[in-house]
Each structure stands twice: as structure tokens, then as C-alpha cells.
N, C-alpha and C. Protein backbone atom coordinates (compact mmCIF):
# COMPACT_ATOMS: atom_id res chain seq x y z
N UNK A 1 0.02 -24.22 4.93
CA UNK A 1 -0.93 -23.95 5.99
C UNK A 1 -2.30 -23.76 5.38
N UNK A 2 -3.22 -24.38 6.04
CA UNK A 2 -4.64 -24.23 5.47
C UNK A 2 -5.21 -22.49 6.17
N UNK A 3 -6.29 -22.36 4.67
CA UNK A 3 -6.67 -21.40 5.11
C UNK A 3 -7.25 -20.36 6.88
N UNK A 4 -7.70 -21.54 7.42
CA UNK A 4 -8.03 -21.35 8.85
C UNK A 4 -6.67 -22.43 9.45
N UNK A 5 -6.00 -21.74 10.38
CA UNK A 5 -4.85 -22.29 11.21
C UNK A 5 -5.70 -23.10 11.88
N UNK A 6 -6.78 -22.70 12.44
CA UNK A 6 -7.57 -23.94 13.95
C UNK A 6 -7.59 -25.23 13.07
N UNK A 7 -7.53 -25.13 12.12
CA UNK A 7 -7.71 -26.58 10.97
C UNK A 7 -6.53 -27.59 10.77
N UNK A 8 -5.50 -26.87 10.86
CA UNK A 8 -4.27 -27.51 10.62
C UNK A 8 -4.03 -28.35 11.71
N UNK A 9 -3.70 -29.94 11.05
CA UNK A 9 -3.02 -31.09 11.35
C UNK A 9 -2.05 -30.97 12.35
N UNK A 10 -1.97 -31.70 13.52
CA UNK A 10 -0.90 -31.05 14.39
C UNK A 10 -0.30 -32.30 15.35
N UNK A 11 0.98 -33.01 15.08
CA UNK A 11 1.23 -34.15 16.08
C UNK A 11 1.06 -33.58 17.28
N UNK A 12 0.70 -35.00 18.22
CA UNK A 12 0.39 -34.71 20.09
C UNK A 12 1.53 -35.39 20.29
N UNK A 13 2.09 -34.74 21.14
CA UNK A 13 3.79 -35.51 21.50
C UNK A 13 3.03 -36.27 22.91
N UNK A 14 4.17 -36.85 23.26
CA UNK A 14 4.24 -37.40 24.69
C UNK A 14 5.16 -36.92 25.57
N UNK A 15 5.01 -37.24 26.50
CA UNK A 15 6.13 -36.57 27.77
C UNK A 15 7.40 -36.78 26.67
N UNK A 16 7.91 -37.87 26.09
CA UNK A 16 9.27 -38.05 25.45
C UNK A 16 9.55 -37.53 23.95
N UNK A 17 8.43 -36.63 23.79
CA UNK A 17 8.25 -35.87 22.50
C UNK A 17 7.73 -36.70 21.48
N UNK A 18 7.60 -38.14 21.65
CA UNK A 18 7.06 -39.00 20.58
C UNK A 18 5.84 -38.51 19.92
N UNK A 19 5.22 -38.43 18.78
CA UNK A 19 4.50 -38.32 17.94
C UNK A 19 2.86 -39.56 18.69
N UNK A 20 1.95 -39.33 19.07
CA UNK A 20 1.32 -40.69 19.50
C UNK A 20 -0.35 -40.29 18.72
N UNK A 21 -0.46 -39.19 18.41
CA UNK A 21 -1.96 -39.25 17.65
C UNK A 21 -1.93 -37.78 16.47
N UNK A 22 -2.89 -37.24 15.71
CA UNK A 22 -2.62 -35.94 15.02
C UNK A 22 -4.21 -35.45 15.32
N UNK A 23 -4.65 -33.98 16.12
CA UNK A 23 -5.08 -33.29 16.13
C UNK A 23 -5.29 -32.30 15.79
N UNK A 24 -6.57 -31.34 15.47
CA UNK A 24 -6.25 -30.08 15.01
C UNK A 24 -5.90 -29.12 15.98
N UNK A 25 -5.11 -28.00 15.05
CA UNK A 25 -4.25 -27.11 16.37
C UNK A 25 -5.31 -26.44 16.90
N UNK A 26 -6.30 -26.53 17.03
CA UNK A 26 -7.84 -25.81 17.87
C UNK A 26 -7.54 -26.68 18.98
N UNK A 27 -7.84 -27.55 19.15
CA UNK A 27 -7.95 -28.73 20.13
C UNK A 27 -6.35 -28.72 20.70
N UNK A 28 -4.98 -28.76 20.20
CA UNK A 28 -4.10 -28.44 20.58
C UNK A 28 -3.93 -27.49 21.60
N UNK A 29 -4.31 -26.08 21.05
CA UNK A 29 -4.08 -25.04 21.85
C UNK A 29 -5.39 -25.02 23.05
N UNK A 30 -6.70 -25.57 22.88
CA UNK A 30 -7.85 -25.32 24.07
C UNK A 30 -7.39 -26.38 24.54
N UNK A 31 -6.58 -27.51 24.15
CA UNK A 31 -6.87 -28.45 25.69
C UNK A 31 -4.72 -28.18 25.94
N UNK A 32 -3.85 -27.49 25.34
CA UNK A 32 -2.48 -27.48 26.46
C UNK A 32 -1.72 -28.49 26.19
N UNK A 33 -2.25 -29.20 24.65
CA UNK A 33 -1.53 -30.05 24.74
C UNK A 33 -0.21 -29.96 24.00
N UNK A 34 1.05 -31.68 24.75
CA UNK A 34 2.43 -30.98 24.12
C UNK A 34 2.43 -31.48 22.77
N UNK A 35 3.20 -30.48 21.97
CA UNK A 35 3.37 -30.49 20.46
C UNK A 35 4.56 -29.95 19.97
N UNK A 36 5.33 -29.79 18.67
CA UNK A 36 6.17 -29.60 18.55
C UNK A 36 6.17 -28.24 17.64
N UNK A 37 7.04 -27.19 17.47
CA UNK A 37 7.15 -25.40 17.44
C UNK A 37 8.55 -25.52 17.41
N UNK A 38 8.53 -24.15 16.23
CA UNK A 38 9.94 -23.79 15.61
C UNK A 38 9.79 -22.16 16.36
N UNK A 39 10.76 -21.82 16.64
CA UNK A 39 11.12 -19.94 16.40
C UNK A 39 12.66 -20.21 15.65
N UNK A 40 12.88 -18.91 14.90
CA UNK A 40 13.98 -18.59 14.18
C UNK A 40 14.58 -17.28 14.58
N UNK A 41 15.63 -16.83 15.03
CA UNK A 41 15.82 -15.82 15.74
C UNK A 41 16.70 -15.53 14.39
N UNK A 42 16.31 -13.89 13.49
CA UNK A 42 17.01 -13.46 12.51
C UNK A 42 17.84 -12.12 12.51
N UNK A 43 18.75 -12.41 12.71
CA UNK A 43 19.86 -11.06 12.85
C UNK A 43 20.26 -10.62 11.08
N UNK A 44 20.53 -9.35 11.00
CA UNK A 44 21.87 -8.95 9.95
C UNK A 44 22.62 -8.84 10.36
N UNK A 45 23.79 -9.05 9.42
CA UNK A 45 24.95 -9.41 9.76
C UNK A 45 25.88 -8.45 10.46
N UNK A 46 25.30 -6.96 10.95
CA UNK A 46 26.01 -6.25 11.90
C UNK A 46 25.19 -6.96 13.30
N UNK A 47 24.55 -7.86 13.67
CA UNK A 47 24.54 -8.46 14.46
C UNK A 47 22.68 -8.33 15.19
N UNK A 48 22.57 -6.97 14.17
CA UNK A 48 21.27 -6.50 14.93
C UNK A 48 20.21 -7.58 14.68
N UNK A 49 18.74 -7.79 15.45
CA UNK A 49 17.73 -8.66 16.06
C UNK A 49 16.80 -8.16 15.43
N UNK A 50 16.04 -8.96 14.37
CA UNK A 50 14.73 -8.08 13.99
C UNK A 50 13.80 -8.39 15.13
N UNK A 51 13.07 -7.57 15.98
CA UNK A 51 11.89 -7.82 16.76
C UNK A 51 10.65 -7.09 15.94
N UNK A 52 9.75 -7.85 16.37
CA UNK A 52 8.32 -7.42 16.13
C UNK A 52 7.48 -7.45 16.95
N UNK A 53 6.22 -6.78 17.06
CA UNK A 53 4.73 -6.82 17.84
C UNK A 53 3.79 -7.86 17.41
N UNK A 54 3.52 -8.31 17.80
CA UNK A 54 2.33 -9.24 17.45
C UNK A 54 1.08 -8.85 17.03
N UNK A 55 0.30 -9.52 16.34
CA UNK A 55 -1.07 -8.63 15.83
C UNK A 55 -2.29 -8.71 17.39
N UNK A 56 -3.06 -8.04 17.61
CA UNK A 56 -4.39 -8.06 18.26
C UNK A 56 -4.89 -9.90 18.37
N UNK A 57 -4.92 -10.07 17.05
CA UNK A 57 -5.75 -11.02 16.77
C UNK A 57 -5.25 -12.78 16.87
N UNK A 58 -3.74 -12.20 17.24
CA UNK A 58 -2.82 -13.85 17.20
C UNK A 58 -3.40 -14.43 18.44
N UNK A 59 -3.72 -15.98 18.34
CA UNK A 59 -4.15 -16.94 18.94
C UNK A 59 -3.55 -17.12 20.56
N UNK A 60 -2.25 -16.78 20.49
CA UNK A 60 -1.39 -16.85 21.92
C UNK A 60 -0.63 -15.76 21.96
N UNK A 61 -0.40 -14.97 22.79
CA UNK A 61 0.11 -13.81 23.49
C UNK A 61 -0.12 -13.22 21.87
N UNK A 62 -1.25 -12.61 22.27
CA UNK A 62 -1.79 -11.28 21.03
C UNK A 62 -1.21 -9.73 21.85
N UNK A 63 -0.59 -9.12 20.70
CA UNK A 63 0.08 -7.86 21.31
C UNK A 63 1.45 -8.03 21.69
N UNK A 64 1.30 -8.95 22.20
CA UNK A 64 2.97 -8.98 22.81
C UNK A 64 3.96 -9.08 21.83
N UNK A 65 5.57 -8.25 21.91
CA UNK A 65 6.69 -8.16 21.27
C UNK A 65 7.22 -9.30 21.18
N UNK A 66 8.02 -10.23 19.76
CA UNK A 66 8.77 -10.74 20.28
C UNK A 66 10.35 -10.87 18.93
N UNK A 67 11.04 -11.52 19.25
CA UNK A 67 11.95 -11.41 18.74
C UNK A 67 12.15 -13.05 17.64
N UNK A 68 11.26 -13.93 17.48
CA UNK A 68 11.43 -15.25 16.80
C UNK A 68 10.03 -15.12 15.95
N UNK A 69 10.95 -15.45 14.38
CA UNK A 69 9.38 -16.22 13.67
C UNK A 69 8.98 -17.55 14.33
N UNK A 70 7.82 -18.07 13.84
CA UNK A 70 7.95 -19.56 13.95
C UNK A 70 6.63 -19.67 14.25
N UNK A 71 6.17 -21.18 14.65
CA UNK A 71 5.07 -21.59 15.04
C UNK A 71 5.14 -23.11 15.03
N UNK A 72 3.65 -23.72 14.96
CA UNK A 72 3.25 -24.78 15.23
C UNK A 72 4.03 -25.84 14.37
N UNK A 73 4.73 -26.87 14.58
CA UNK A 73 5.00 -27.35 13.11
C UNK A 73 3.80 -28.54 13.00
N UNK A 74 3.68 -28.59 11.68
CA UNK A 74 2.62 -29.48 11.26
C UNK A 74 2.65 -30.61 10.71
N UNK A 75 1.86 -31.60 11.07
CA UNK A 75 1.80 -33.03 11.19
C UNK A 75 2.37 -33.40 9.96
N UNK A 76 3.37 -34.12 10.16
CA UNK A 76 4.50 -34.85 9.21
C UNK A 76 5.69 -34.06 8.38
N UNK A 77 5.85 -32.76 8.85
CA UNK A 77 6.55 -31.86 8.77
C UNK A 77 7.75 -32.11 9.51
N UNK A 78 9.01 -31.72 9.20
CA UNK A 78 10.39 -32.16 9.89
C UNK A 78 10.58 -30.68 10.16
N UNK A 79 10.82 -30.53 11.89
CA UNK A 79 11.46 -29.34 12.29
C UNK A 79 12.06 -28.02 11.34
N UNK A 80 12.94 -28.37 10.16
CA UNK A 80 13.39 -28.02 9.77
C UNK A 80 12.90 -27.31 8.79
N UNK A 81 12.26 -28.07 7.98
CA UNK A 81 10.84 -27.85 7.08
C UNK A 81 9.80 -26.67 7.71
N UNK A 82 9.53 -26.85 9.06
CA UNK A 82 8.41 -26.10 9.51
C UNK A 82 9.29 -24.76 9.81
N UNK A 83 10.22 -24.67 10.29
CA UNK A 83 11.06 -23.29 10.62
C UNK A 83 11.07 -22.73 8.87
N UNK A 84 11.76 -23.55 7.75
CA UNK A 84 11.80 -22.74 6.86
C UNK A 84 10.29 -21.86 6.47
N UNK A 85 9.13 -23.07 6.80
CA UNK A 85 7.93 -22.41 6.31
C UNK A 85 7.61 -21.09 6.89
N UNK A 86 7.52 -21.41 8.16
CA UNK A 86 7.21 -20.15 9.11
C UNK A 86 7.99 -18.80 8.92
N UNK A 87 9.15 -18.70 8.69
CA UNK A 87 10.28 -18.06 8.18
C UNK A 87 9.53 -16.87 7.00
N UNK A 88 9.51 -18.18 5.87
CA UNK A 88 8.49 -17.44 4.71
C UNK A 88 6.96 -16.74 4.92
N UNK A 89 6.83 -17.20 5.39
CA UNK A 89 5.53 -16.84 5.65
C UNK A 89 5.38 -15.76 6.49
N UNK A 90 6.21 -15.74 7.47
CA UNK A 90 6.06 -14.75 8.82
C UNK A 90 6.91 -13.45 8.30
N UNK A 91 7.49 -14.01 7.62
CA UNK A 91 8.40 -12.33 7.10
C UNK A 91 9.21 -12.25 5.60
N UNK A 92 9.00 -13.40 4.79
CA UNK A 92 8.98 -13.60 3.61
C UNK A 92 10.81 -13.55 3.66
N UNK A 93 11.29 -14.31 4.20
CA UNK A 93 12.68 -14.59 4.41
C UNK A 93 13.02 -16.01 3.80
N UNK A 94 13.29 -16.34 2.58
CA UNK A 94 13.72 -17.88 2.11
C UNK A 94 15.20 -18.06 1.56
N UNK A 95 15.12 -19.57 1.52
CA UNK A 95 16.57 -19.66 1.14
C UNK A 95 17.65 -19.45 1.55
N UNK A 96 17.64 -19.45 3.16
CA UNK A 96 18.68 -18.69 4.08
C UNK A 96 19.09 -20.32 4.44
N UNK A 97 20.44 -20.09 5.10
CA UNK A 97 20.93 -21.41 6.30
C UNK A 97 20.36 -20.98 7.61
N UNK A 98 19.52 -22.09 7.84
CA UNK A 98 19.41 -21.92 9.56
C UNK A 98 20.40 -22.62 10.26
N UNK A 99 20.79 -22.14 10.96
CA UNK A 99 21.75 -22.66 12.44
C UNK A 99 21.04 -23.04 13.37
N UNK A 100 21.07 -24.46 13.71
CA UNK A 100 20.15 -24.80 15.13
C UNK A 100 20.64 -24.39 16.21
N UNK A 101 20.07 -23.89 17.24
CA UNK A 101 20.69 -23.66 18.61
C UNK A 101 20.17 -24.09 19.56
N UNK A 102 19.54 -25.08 19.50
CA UNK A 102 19.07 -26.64 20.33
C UNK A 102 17.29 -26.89 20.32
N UNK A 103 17.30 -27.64 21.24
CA UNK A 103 15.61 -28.09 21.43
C UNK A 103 15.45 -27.71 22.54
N UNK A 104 14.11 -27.01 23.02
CA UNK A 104 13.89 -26.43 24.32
C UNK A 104 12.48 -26.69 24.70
N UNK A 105 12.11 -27.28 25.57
CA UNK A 105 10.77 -27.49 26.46
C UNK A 105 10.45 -26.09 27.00
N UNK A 106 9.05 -26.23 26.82
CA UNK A 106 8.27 -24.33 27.03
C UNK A 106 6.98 -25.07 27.44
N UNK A 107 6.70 -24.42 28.64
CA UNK A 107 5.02 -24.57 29.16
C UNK A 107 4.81 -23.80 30.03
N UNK A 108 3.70 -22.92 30.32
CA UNK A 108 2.75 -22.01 30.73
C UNK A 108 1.43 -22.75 30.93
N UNK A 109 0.31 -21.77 31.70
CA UNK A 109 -1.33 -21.95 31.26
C UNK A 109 -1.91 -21.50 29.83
N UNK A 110 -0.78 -21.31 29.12
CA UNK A 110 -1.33 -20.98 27.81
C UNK A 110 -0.51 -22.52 26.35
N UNK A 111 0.15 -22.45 26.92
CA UNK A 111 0.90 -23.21 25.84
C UNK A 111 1.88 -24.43 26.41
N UNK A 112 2.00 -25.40 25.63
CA UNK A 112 3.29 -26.54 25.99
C UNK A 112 3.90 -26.77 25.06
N UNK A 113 5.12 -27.24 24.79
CA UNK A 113 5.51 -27.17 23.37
C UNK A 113 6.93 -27.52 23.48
N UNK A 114 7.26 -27.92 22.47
CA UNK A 114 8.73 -28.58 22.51
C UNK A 114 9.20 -27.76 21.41
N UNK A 115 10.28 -26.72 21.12
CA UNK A 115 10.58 -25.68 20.55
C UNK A 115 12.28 -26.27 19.79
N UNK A 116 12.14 -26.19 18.88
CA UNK A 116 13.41 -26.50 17.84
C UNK A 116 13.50 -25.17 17.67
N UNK A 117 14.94 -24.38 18.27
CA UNK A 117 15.21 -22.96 17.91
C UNK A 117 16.54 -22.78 16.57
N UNK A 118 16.30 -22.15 15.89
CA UNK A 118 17.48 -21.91 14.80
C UNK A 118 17.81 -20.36 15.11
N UNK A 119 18.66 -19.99 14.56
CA UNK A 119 18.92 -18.71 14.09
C UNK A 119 19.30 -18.49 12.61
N UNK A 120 19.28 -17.43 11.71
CA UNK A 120 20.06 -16.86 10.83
C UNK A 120 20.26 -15.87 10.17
N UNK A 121 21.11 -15.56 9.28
CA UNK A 121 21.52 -13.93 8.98
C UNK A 121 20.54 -13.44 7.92
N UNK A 122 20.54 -12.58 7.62
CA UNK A 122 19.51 -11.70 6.80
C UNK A 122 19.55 -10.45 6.57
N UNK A 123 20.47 -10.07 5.75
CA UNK A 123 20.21 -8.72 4.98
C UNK A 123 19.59 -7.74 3.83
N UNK A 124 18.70 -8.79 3.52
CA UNK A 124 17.37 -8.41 2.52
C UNK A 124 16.22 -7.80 3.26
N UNK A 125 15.16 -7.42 2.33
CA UNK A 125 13.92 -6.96 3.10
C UNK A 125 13.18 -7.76 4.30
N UNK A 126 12.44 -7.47 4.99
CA UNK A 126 11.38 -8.18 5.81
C UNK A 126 9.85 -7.76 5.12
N UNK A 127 9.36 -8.94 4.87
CA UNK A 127 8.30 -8.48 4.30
C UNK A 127 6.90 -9.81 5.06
N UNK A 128 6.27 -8.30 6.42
CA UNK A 128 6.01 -9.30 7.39
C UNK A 128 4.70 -9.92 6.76
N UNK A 129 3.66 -10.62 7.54
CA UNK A 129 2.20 -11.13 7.27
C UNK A 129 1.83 -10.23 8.17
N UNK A 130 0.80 -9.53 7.74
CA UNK A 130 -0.11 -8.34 7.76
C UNK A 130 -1.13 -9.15 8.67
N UNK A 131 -1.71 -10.50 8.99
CA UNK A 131 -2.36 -10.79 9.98
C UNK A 131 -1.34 -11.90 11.26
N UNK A 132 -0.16 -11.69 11.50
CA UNK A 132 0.75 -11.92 12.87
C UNK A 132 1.39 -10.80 12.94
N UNK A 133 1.57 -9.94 12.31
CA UNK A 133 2.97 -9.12 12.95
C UNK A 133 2.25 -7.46 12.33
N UNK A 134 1.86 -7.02 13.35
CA UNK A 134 1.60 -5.21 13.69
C UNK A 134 2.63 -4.26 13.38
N UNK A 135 3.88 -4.78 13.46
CA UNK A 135 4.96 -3.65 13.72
C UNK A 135 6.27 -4.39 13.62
N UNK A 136 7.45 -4.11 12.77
CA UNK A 136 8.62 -4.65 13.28
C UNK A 136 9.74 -3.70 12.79
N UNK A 137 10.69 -4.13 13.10
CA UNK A 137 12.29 -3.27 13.24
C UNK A 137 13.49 -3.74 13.66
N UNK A 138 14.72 -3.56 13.29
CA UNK A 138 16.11 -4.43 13.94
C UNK A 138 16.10 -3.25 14.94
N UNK A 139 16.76 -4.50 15.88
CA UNK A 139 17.22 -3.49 17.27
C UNK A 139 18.27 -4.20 17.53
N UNK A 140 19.53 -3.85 18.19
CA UNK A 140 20.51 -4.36 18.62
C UNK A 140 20.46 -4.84 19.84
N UNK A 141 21.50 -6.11 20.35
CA UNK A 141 21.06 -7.39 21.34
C UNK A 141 20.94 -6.27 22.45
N UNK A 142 21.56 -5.17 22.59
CA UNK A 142 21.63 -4.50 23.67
C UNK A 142 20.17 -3.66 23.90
N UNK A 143 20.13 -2.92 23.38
CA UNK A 143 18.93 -2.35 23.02
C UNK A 143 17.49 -3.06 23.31
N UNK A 144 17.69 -5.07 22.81
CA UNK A 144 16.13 -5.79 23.32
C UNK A 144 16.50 -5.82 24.70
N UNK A 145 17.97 -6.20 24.87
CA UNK A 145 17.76 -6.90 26.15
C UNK A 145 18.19 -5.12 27.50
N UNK A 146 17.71 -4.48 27.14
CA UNK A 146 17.05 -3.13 27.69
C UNK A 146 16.01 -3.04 27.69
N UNK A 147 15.33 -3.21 26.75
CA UNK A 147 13.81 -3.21 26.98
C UNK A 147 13.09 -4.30 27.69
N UNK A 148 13.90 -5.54 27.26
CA UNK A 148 13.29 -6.76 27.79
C UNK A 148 13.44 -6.75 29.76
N UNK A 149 14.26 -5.38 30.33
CA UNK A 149 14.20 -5.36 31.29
C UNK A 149 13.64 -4.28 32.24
N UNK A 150 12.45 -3.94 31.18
CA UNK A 150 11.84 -3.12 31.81
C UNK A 150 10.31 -3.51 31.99
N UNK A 151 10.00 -3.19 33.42
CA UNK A 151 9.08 -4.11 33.94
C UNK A 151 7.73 -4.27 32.91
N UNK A 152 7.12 -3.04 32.02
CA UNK A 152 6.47 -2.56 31.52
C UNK A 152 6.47 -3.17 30.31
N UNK A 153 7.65 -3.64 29.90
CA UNK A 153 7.61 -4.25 28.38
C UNK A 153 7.23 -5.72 27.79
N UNK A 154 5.74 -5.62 27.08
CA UNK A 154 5.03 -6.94 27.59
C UNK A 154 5.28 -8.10 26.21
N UNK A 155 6.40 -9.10 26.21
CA UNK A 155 6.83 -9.81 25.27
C UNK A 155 6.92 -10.86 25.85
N UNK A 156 6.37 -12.10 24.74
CA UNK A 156 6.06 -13.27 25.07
C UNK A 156 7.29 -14.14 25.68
N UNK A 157 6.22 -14.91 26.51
CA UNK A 157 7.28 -15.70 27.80
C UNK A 157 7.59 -16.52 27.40
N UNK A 158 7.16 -17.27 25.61
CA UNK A 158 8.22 -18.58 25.52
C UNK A 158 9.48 -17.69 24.82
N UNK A 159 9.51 -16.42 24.38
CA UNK A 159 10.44 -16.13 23.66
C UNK A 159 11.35 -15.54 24.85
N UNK A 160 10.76 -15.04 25.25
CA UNK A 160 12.23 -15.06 26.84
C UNK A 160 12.66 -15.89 27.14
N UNK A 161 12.24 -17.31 27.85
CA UNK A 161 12.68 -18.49 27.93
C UNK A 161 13.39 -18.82 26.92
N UNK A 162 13.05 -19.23 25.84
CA UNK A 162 14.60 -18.96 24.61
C UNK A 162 15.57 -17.93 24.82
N UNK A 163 15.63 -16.69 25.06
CA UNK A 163 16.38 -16.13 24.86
C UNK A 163 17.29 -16.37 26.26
N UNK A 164 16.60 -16.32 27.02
CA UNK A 164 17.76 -16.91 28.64
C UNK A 164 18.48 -18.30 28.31
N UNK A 165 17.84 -19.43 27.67
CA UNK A 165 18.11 -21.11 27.49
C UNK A 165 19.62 -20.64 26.60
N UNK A 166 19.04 -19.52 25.64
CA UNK A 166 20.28 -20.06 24.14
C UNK A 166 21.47 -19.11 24.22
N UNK A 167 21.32 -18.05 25.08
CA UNK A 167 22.12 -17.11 25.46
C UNK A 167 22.61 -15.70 24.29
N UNK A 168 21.26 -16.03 23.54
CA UNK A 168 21.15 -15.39 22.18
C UNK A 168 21.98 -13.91 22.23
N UNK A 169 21.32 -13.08 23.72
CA UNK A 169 21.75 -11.79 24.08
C UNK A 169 22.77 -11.71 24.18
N UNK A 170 23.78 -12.58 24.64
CA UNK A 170 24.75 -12.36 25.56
C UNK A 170 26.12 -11.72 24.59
N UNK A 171 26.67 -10.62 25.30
CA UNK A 171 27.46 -10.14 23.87
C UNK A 171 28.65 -11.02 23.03
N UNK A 172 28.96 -11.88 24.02
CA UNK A 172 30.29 -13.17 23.40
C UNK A 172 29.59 -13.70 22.42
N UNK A 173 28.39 -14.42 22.39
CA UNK A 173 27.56 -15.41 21.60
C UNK A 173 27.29 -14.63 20.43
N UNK A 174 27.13 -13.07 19.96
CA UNK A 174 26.57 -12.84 19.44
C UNK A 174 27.36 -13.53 17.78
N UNK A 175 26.45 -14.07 16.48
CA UNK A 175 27.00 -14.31 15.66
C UNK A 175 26.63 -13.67 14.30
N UNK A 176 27.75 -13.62 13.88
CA UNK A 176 27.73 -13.29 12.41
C UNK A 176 27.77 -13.87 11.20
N UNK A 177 26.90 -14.90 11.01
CA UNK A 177 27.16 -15.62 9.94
C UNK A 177 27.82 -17.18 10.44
N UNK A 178 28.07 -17.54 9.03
CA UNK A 178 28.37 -19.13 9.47
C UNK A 178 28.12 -20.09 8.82
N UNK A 179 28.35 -21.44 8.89
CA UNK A 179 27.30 -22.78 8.30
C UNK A 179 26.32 -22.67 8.97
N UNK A 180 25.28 -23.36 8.50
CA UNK A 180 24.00 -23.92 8.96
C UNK A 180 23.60 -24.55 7.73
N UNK A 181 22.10 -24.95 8.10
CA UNK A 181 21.93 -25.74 7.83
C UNK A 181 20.49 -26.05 6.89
């Protein structure tokens, strides 16, 4: 990632996710356009959810809680590639298997985006970036999805939409480990 994010290289998908020009993610995010975004949803292996706060200063839903690293992936970057980066970067987590748990379409007045979601386990430190993430902590699926139902608790709406799509919460689904990938 270049020093200023508004700088970074960023494919413009098409309605069919195709790749058709590369913009910077400034122009991405002020004009809405669709592009392609990783989150990684990271449990330890007693099952618990690291969530975090977002910093003041993040570009889209600043402040708001959420429960996925991830971000923009960048022009000529493979899904996979961009989740590991973001991963590292967002909480200094490498070398793990991600587990995909599908591709998901996300759009608001703030964002559009075609979202490659993984999950995986993690029982080492979190060691977040001091300019995205304010605050973080494991909480158990029960515990977010308590808070996540209280009217008051203000966490970003593509990461809800994941979490309803992949059924992340739900106590059957919950996983412990595994292949990936």
C-alpha cells in the first residue's frame, strides 16, 4: 500500500465484476464506484470474534465497530493476496489459512463493492494499525450478536450484511479450525 491510500491503484468492476479500467481509490470511493474488497473474520480457536472500533479518521464508517479486517483490494492483486495483506497490516496476523466463505455484493450511499469474505483461527497476539483500529478485543459470537442488537450500537453496515449473508453468528456454524486456504 502506498503511503497515502487515496493514491492506491484500484480495478473498476462492472455490473459482472469484470475488471474494465484502474482508478485511484479517491475517485473510487467520491464517485461509488463498484470495486473489489476483502474482510477476514478472525476467531481463536475457543471460537471467540476479535471485534474492533474503527479510528475517527477511517475514510468509510469512521468510529464504527466492526468485526472483519480487510479493505480495498488493489489493482492486479488476487482476492486472496489482498485479504492476506490487509490481515497483516490491520492486525499483524500472517501466515494463517484463510477459509473462504463466499463472494458477497455490498452497496449503500457510501460504498459498492464486491466483498471476497474468508475467515480464520488465531491464537497469537493482535497487533492492530494505530491509524484504522482505536480499540479491539475477542468477544464471543453471542456476546457481538447482543450488542449487534442493540439499537444504540453503531457498527458498520457492510459488516452486518456479511455477518447475516455468511451466518458467521449462528451457533451451529460456529468453527474451529480446519483447511483453508
Amino acid at each position: 500500500m502506498t503511503s497515502d491510500p487515496g493514491t492506491e491503484l484500484v480495478d473498476v468492476l462492472d455490473s459482472c465484476g469484470l475488471a474494465v479500467r484502474v482508478a485511484p481509490r479517491s475517485e473510487v470511493r467520491r464517485l461509488r464506484l463498484l470495486h473489489a474488497a476483502t474482510a477476514v473474520a478472525v476467531r481463536r480457536s475457543d471460537g471467540c470474534l476479535y471485534v474492533h472500533r474503527r479510528t475517527e479518521t477511517k475514510d468509510i464508517y469512521p468510529g464504527a465497530y466492526d468485526c472483519w479486517a480487510g479493505g480495498v483490494i488493489a489493482s492486479g492483486e488476487t482476492p486472496l493476496e489482498g485479504a492476506r495483506r490487509e490481515l497483516a497490516e490491520e492486525l499483524g496476523v500472517r501466515g494463517v489459512p484463510l477459509r473462504p466463505l463466499g463472494v458477497v455484493r455490498w452497496s449503500d450511499s457510501r460504498a459498492h463493492a464486491i466483498y471476497h469474505v474468508f475467515e480464520t483461527v488465531w491464537d497469537g497476539p493482535i497487533v492492530p494499525q494505530v491509524t484504522e483500529i482505536a480499540w479491539g478485543d475477542w468477544w464471543t459470537p453471542a456476546t457481538l450478536a447482543e450488542r449487534l442488537a442493540a439499537p444504540d450500537f453503531v457498527f458498520v453496515p457492510d459488516g452486518r450484511h456479511l455477518l447475516a449473508v455468511t451466518g458467521l453468528l449462528q451457533p451451529h456454524l460456529v468453527r474451529h479450525g480446519g483447511p483453508g486456504v
